[in-house]
N, C-alpha and C. Protein backbone atom coordinates (compact mmCIF):
# COMPACT_ATOMS: atom_id res chain seq x y z
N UNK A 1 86.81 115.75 82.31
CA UNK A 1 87.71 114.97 83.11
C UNK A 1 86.91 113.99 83.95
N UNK A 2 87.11 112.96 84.08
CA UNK A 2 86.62 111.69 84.81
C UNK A 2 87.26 111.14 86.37
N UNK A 3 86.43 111.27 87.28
CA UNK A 3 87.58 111.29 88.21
C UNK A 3 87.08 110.18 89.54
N UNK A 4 87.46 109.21 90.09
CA UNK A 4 87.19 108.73 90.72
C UNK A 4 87.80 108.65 92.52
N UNK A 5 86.95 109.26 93.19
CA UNK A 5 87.51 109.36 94.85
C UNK A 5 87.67 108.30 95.28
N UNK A 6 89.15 108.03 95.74
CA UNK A 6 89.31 106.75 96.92
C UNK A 6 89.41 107.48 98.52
N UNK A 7 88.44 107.29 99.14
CA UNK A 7 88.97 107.49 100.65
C UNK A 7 89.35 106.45 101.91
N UNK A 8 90.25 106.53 101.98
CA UNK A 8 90.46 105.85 103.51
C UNK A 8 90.22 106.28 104.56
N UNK A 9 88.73 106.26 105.09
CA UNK A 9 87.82 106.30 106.25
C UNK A 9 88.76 106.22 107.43
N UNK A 10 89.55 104.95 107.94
CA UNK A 10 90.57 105.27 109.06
C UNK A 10 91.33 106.41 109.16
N UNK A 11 91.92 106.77 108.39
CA UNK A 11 93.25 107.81 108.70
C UNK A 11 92.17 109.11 108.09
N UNK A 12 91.51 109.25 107.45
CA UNK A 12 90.08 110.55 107.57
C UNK A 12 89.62 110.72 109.25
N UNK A 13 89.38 109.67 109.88
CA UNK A 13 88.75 110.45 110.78
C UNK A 13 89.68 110.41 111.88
N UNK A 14 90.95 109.65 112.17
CA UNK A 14 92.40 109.76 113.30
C UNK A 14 92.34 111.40 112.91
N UNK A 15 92.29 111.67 111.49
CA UNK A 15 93.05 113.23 111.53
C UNK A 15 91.97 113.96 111.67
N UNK A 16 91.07 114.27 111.62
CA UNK A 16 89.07 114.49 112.46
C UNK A 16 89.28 114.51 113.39
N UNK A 17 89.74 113.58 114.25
CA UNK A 17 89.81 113.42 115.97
C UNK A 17 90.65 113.78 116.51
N UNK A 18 92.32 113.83 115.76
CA UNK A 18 93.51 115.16 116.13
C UNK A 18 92.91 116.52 116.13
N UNK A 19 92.22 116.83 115.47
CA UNK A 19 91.42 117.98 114.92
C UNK A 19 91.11 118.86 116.16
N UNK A 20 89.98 117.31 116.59
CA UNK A 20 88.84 117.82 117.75
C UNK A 20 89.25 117.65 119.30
N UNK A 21 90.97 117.80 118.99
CA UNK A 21 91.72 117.41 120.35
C UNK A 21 90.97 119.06 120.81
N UNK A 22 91.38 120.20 119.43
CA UNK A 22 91.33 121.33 120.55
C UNK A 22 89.82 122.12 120.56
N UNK A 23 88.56 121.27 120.16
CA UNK A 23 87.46 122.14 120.16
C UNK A 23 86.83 121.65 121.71
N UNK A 24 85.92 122.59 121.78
CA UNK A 24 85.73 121.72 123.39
C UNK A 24 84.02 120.90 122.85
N UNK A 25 83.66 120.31 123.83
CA UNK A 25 82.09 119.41 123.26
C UNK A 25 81.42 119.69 122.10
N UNK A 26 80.88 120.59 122.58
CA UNK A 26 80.17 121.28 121.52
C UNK A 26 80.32 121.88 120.37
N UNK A 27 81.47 121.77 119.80
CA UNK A 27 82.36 122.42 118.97
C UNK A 27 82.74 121.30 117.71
N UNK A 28 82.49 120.00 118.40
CA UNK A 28 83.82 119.12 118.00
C UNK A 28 82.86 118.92 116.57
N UNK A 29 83.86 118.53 115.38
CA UNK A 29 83.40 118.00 113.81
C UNK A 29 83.23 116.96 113.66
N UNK A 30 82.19 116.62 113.16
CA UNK A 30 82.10 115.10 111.88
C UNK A 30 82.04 115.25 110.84
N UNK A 31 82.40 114.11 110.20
CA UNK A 31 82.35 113.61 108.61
C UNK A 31 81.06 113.69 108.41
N UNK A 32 80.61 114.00 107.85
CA UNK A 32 79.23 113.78 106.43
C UNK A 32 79.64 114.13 105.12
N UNK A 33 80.24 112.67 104.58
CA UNK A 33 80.29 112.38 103.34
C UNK A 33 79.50 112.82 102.53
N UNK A 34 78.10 113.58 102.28
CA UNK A 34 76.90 114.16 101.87
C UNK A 34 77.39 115.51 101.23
N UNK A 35 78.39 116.28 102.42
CA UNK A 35 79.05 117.21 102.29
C UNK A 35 80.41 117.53 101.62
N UNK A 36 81.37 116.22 102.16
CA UNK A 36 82.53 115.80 101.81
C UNK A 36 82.54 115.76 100.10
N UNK A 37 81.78 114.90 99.17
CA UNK A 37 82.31 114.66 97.72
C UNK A 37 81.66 115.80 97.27
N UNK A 38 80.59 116.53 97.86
CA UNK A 38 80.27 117.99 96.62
C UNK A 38 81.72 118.86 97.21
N UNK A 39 82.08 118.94 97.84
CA UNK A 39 83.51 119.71 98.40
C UNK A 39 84.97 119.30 97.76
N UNK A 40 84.87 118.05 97.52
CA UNK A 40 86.00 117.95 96.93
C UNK A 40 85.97 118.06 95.50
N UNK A 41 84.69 118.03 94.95
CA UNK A 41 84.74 118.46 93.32
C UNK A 41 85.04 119.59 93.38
N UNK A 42 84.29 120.53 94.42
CA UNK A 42 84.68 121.77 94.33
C UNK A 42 85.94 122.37 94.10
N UNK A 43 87.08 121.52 94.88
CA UNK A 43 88.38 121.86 94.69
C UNK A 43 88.57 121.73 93.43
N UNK A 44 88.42 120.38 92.94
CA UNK A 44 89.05 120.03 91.71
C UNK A 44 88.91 120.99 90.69
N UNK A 45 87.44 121.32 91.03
CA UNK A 45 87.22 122.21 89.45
C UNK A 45 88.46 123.89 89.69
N UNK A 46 88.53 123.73 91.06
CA UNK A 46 88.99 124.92 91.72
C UNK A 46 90.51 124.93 91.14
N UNK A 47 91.14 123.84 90.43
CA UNK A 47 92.84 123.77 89.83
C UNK A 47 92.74 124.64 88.33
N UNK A 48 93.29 125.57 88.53
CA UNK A 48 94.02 126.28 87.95
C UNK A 48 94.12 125.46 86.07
N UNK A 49 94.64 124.90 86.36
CA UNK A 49 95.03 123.96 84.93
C UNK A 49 94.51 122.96 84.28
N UNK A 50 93.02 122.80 85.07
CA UNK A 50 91.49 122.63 84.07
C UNK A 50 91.33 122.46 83.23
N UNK A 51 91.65 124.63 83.04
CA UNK A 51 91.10 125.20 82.01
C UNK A 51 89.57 125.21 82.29
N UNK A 52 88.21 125.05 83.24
CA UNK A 52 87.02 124.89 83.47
C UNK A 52 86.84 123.03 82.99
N UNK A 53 87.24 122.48 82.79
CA UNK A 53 86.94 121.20 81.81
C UNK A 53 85.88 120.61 82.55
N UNK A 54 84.80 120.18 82.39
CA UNK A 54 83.32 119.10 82.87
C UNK A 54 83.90 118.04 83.52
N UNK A 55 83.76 118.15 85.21
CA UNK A 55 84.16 117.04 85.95
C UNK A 55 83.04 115.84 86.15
N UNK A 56 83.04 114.80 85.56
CA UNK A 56 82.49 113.98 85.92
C UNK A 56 82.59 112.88 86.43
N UNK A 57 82.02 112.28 87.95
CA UNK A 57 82.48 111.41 88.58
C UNK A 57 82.27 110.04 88.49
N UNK A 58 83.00 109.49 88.45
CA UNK A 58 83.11 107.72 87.89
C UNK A 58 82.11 107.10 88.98
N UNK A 59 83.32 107.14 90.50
CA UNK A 59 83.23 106.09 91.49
C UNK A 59 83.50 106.97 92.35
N UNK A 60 83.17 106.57 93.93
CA UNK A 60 83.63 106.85 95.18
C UNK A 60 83.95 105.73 95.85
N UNK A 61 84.93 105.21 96.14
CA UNK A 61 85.44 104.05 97.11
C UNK A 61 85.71 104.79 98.83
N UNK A 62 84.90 103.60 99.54
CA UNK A 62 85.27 104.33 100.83
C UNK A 62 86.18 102.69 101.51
N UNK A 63 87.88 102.98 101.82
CA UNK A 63 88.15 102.00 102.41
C UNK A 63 88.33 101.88 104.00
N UNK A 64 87.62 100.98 104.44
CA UNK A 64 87.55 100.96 105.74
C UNK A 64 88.29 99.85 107.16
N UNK A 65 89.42 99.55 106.40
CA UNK A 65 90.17 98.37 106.88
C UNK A 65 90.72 98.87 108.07
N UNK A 66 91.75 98.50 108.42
CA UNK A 66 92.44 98.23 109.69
C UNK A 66 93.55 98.14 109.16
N UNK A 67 94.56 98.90 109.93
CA UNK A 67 96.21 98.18 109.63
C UNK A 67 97.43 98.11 110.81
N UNK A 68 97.77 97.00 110.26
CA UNK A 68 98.78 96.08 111.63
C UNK A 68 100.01 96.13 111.04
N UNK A 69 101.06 95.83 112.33
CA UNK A 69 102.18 95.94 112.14
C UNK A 69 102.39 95.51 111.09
N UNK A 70 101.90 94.37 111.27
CA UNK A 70 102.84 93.69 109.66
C UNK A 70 103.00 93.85 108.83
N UNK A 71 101.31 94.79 108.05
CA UNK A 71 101.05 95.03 106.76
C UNK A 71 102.36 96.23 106.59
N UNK A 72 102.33 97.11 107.61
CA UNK A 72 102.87 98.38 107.88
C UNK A 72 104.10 97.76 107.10
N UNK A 73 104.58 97.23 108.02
CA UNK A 73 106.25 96.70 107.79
C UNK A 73 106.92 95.71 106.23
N UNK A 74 105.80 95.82 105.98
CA UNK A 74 106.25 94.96 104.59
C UNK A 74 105.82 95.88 103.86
């Protein structure tokens, strides 16, 4: 299976920083992407309906834009 990750970096780390509303300083999490894509293959291979099949990864896109009312609204 061939699989390519898109992440959107904004709304990854808003929900990171909801996260770390309740850890106190020293506690609080970051992203390390280093960690992040061996973890999410992990899942993948982790689906049930596989069957084990050889995951191999295409691409990783990381998008890092901004979004405004407007885009929102249209």
């Amino acid at each position: 299976m061939k699989v390519i990750i898109f992440n959107d970096t904004q709304n990854f780390n808003g929900s990171l920083n909801f996260l770390n509303n309740r850890f106190k300083k020293g506690q609080k999490r970051f992203w390390d992407y280093k960690k992040y894509i061996p973890f999410l293959i992990k899942k993948i291979k982790s689906i049930n309906y596989l069957n084990n099949q050889e995951i191999q990864l295409i691409k990783t896109y990381f998008y890092e834009g901004r979004y405004i009312v407007k885009d929102i609204n249209n």
